[in-house]
PDB file of N, CA and C in Angstrom:
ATOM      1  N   UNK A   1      44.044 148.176 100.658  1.00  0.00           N
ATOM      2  CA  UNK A   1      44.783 149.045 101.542  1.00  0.00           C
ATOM      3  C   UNK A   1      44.682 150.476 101.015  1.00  0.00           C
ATOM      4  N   UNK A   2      44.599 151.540 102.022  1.00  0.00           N
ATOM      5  CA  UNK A   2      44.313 152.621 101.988  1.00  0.00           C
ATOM      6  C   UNK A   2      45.613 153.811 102.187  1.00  0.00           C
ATOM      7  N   UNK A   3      45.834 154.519 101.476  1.00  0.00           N
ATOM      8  CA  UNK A   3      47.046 154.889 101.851  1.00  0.00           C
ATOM      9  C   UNK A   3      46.915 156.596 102.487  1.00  0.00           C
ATOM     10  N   UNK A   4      47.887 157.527 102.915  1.00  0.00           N
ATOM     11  CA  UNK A   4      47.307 158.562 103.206  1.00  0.00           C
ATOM     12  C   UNK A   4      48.290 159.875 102.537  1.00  0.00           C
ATOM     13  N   UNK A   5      48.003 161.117 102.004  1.00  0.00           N
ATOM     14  CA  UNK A   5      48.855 161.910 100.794  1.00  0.00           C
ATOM     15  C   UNK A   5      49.009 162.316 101.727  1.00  0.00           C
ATOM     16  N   UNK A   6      50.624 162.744 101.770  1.00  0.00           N
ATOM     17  CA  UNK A   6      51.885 163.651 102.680  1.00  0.00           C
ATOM     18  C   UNK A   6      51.788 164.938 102.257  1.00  0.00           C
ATOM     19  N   UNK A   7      50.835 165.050 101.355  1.00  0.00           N
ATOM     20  CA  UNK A   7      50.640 166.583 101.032  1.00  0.00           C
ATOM     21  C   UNK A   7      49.489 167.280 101.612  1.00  0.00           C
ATOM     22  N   UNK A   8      47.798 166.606 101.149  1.00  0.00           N
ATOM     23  CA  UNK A   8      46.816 167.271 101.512  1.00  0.00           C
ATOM     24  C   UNK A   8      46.179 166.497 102.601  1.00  0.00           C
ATOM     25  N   UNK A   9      47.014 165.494 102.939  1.00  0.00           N
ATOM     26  CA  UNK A   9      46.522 164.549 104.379  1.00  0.00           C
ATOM     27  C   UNK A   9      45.083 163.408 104.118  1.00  0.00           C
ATOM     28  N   UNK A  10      44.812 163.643 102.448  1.00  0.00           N
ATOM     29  CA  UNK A  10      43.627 162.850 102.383  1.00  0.00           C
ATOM     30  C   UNK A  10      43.845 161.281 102.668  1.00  0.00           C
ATOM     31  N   UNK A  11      42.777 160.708 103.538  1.00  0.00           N
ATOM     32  CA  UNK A  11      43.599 159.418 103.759  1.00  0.00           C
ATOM     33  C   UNK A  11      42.953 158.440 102.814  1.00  0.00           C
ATOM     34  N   UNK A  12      42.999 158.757 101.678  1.00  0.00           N
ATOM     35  CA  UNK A  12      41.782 157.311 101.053  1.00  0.00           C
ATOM     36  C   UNK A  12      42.830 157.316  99.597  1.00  0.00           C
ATOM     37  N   UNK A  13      43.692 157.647  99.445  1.00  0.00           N
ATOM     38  CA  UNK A  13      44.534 157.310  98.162  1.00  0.00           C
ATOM     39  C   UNK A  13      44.347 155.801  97.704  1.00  0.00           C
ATOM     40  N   UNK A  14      44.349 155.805  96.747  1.00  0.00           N
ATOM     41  CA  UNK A  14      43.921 153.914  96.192  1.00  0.00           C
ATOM     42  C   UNK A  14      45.620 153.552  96.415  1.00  0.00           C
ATOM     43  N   UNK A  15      46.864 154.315  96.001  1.00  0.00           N
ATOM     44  CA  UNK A  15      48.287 153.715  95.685  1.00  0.00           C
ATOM     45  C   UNK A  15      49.159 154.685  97.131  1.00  0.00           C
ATOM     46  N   UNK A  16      50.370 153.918  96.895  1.00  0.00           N
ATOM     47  CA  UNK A  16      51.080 155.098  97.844  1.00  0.00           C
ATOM     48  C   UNK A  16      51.597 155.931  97.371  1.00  0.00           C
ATOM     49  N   UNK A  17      51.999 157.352  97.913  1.00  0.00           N
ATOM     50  CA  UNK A  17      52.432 158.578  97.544  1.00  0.00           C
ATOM     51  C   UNK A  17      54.097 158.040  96.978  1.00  0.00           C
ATOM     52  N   UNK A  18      53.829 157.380  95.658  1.00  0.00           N
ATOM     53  CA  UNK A  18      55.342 157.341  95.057  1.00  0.00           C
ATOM     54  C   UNK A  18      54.966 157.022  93.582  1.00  0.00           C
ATOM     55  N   UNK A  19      56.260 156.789  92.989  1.00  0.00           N
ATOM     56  CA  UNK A  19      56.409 156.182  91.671  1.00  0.00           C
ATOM     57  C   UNK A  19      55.028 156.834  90.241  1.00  0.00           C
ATOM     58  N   UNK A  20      55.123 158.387  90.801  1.00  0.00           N
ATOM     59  CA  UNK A  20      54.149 158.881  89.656  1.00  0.00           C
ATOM     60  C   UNK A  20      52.434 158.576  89.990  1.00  0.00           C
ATOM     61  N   UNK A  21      52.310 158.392  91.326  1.00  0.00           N
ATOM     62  CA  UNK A  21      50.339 157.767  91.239  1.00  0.00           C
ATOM     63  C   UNK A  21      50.615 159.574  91.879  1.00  0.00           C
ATOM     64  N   UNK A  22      49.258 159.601  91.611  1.00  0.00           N
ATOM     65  CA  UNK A  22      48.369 161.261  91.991  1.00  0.00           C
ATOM     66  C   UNK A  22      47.339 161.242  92.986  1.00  0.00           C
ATOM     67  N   UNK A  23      47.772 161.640  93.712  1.00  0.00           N
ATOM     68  CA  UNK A  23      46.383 162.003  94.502  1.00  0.00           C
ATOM     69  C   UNK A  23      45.307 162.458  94.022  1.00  0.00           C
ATOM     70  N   UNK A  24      43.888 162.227  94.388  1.00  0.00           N
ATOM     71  CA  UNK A  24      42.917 162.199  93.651  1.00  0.00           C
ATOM     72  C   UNK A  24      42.163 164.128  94.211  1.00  0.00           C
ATOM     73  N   UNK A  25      42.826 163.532  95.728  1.00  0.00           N
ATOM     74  CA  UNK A  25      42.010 164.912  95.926  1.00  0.00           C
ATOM     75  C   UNK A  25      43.040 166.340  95.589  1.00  0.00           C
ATOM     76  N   UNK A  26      43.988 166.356  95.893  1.00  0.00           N
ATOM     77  CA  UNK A  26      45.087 167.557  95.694  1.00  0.00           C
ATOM     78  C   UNK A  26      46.082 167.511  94.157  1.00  0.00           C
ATOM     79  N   UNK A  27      46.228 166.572  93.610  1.00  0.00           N
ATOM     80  CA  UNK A  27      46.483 166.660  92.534  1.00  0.00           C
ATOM     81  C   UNK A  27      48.222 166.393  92.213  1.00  0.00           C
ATOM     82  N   UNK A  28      48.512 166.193  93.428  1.00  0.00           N
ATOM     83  CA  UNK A  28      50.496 166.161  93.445  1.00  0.00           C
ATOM     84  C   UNK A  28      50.270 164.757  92.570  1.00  0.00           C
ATOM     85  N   UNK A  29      51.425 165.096  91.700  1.00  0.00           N
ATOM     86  CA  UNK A  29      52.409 163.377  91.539  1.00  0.00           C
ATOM     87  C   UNK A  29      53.157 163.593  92.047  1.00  0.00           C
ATOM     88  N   UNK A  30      53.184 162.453  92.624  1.00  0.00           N
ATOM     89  CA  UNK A  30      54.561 161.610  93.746  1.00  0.00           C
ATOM     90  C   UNK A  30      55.679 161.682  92.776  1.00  0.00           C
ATOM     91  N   UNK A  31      57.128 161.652  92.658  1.00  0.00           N
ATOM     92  CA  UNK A  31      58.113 161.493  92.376  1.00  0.00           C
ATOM     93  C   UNK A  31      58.667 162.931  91.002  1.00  0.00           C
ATOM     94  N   UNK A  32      57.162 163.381  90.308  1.00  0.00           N
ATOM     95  CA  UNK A  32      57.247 164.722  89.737  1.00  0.00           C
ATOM     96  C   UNK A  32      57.354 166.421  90.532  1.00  0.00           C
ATOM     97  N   UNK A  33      55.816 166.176  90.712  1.00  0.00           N
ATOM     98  CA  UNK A  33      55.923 167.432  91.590  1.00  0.00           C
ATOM     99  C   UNK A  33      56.618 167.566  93.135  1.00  0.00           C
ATOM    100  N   UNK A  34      56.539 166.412  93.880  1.00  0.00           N
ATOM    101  CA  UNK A  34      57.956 167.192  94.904  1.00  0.00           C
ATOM    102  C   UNK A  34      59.063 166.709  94.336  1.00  0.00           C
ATOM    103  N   UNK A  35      59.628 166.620  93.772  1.00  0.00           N
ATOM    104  CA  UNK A  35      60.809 166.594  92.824  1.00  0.00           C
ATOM    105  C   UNK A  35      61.228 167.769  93.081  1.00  0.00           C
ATOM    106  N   UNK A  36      61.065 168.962  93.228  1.00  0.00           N
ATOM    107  CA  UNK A  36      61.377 170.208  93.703  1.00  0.00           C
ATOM    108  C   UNK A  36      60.882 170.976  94.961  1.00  0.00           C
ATOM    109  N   UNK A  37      59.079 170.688  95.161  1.00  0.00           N
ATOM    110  CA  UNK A  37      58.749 171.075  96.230  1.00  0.00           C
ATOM    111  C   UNK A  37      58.992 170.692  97.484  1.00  0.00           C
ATOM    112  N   UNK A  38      58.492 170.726  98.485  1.00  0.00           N
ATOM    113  CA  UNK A  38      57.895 170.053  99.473  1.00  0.00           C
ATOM    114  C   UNK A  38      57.271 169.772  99.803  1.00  0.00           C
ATOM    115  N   UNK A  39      56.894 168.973 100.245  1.00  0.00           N
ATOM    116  CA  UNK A  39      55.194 168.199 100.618  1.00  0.00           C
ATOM    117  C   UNK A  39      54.513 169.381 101.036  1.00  0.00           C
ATOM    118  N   UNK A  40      55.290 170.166 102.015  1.00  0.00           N
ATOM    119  CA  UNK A  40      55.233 171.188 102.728  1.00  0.00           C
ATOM    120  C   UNK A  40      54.899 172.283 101.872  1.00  0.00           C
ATOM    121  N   UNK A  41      55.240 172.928 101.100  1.00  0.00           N
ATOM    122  CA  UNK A  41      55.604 173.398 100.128  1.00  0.00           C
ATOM    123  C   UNK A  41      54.186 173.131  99.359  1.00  0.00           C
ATOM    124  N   UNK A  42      54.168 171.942  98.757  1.00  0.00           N
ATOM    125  CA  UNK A  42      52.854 171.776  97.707  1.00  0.00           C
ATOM    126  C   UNK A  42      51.668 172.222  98.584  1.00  0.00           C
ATOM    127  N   UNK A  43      51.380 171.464 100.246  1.00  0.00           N
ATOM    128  CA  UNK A  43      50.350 171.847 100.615  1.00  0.00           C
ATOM    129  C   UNK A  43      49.623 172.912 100.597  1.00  0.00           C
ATOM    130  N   UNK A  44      51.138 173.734 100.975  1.00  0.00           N
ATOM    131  CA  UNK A  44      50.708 175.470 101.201  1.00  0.00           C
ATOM    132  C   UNK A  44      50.060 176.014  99.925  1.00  0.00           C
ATOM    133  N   UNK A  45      50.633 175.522  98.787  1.00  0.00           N
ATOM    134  CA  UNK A  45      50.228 176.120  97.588  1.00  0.00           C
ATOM    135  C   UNK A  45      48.777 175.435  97.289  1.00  0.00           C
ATOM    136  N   UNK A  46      48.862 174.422  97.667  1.00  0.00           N
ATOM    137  CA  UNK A  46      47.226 173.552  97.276  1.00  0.00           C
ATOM    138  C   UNK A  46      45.878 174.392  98.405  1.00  0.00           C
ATOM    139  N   UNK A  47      46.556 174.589  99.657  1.00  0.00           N
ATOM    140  CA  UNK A  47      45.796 175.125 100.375  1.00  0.00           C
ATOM    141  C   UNK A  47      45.509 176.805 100.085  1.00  0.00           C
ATOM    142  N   UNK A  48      46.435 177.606  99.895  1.00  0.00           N
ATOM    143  CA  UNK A  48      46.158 178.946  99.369  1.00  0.00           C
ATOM    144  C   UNK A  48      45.427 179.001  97.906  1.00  0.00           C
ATOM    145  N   UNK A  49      45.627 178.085  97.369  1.00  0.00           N
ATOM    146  CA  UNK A  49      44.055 178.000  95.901  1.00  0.00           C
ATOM    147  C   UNK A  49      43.233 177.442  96.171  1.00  0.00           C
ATOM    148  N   UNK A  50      42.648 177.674  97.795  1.00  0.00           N
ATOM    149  CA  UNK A  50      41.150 177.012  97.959  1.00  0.00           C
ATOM    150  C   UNK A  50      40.822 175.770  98.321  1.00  0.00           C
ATOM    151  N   UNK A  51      42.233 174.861  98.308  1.00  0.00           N
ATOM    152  CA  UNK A  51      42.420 173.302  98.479  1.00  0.00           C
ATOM    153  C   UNK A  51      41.263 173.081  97.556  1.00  0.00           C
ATOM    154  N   UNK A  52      41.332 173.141  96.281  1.00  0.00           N
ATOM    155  CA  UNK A  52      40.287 172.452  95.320  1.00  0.00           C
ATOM    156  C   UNK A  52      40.313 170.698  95.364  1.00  0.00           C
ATOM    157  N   UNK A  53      39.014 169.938  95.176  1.00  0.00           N
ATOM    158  CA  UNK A  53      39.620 168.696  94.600  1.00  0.00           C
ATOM    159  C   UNK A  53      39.931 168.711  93.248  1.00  0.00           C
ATOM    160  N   UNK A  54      40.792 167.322  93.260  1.00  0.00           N
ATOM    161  CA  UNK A  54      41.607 167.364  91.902  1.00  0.00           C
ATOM    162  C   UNK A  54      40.571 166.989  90.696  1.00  0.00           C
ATOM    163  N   UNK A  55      40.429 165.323  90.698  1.00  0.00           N
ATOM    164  CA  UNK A  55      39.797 164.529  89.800  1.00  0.00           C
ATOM    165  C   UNK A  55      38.427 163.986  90.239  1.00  0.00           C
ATOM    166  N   UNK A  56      37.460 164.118  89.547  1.00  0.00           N
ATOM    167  CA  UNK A  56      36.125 163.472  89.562  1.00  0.00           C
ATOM    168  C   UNK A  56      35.313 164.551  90.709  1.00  0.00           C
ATOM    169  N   UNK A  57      34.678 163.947  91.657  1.00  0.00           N
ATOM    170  CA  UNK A  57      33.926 164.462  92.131  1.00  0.00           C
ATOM    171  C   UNK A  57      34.393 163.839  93.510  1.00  0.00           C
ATOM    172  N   UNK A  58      34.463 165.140  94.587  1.00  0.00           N
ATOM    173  CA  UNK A  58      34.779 164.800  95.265  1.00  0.00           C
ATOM    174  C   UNK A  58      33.748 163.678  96.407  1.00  0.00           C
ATOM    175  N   UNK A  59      34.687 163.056  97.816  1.00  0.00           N
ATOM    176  CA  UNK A  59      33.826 162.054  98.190  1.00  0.00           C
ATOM    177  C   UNK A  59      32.507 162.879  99.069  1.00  0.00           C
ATOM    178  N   UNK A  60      31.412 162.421  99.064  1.00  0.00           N
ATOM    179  CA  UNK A  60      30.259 163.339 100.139  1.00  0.00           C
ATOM    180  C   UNK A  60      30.682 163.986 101.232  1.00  0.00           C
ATOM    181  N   UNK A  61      30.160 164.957 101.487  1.00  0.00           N
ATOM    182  CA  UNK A  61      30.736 165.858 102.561  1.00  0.00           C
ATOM    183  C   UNK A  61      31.847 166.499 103.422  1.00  0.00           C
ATOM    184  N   UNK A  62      32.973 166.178 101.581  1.00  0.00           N
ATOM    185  CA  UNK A  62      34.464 166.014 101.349  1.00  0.00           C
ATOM    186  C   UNK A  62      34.404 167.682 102.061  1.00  0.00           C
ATOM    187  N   UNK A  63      35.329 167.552 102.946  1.00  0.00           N
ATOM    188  CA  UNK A  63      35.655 168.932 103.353  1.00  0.00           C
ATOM    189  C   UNK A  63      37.229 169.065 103.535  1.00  0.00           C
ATOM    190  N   UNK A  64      37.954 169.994 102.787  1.00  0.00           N
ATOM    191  CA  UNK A  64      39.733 169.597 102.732  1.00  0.00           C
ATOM    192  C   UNK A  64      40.326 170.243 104.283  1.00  0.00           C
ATOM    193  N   UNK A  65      39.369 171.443 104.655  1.00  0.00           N
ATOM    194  CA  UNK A  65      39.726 172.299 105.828  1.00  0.00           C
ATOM    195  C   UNK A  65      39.783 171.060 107.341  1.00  0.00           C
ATOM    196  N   UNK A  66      38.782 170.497 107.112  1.00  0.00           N
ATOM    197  CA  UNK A  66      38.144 169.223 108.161  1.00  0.00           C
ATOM    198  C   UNK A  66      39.550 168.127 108.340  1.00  0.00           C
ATOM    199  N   UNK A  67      39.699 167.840 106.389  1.00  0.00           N
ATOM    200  CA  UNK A  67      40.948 167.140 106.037  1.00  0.00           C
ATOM    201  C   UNK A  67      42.538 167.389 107.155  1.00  0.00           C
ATOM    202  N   UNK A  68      42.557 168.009 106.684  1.00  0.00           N
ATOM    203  CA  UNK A  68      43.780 168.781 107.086  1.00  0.00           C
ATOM    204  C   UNK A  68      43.696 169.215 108.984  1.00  0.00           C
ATOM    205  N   UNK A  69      42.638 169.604 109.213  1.00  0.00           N
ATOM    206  CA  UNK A  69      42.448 169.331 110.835  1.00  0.00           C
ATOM    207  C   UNK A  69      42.402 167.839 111.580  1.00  0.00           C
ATOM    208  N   UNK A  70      41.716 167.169 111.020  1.00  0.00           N
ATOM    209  CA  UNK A  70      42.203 165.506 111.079  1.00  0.00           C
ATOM    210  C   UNK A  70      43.445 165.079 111.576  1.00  0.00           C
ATOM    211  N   UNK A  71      44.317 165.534 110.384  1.00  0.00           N
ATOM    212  CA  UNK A  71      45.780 165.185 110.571  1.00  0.00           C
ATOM    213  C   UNK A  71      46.239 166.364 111.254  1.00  0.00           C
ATOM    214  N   UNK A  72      46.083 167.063 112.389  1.00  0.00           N
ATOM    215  CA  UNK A  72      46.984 167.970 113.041  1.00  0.00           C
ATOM    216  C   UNK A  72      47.516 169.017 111.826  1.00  0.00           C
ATOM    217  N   UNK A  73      47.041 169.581 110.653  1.00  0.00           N
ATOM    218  CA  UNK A  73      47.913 170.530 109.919  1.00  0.00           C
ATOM    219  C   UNK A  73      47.065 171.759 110.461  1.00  0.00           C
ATOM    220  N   UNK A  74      45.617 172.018 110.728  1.00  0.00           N
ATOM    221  CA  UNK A  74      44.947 172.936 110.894  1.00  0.00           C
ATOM    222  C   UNK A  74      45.688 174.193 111.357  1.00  0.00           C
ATOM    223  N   UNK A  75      46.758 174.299 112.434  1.00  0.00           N
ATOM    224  CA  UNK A  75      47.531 175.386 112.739  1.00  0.00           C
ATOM    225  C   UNK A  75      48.332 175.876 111.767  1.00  0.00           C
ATOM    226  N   UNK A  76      48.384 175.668 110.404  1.00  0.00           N
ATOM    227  CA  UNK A  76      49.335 175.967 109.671  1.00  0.00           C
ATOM    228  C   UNK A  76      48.685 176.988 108.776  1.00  0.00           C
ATOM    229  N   UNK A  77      47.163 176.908 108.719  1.00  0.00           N
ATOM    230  CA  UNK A  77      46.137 177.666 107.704  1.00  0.00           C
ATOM    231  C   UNK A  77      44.814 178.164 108.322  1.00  0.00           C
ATOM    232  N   UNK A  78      44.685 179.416 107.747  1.00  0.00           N
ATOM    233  CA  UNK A  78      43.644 179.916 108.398  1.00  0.00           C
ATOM    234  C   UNK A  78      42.565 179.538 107.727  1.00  0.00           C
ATOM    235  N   UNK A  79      42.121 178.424 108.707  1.00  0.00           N
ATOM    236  CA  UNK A  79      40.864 177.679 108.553  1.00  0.00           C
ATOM    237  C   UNK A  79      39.339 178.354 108.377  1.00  0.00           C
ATOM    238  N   UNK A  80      38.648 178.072 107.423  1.00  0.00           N
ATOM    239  CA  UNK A  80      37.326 178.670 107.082  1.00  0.00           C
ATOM    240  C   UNK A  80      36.509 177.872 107.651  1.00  0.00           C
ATOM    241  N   UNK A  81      36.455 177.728 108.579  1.00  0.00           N
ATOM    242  CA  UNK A  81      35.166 176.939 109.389  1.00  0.00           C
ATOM    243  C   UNK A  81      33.870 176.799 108.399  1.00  0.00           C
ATOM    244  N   UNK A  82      33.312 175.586 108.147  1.00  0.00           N
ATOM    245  CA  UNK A  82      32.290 175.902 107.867  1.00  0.00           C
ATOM    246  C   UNK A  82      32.247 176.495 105.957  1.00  0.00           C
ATOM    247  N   UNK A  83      32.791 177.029 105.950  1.00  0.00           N
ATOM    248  CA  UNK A  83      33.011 177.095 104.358  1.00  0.00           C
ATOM    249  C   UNK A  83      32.552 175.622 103.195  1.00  0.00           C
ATOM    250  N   UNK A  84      32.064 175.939 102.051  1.00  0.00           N
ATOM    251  CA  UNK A  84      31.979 174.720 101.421  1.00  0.00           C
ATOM    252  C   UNK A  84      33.538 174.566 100.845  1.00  0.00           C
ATOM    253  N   UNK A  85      33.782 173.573 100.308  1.00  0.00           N
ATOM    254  CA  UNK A  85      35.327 173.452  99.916  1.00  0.00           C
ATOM    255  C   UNK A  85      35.464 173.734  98.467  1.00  0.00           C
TER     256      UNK A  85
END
């Protein structure tokens, strides 16, 4: 089972967004870092540094802008079309 991060919308998380697992592509821990933020909150900040991936290498033709349009967030960030990520 595949789960999907409430932060950067990636849907391929191996665990669910709780109990300390990390998203692979944005980098939140669940139960640390929004501990204060907001999902809302982390995104914006993950997305204004470029939406980097977190760990390893990201998946082929990983695009976070694409990501995030997927799940309906695209109106929230001014999207770089086309940009590498």
């Amino acid at each position: 089972m595949k789960f999907r991060c409430p932060v950067c919308m990636y849907p391929e998380m191996p665990y669910p967004p709780d109990n300390y697992h990390i998203c692979p592509c944005c980098g939140t821990e669940f139960g640390n870092d929004d501990a204060f933020s907001s999902w809302d909150q982390l995104r914006r900040s993950w997305a204004d540094n470029d939406a980097p991936w977190f760990f390893g290498d990201p998946p082929p033709l990983w695009n976070p802008w694409k990501q995030l349009e997927d799940a309906h967030y695209s109106h929230e960030f001014a999207i770089r079309w086309g940009d590498p990520p």
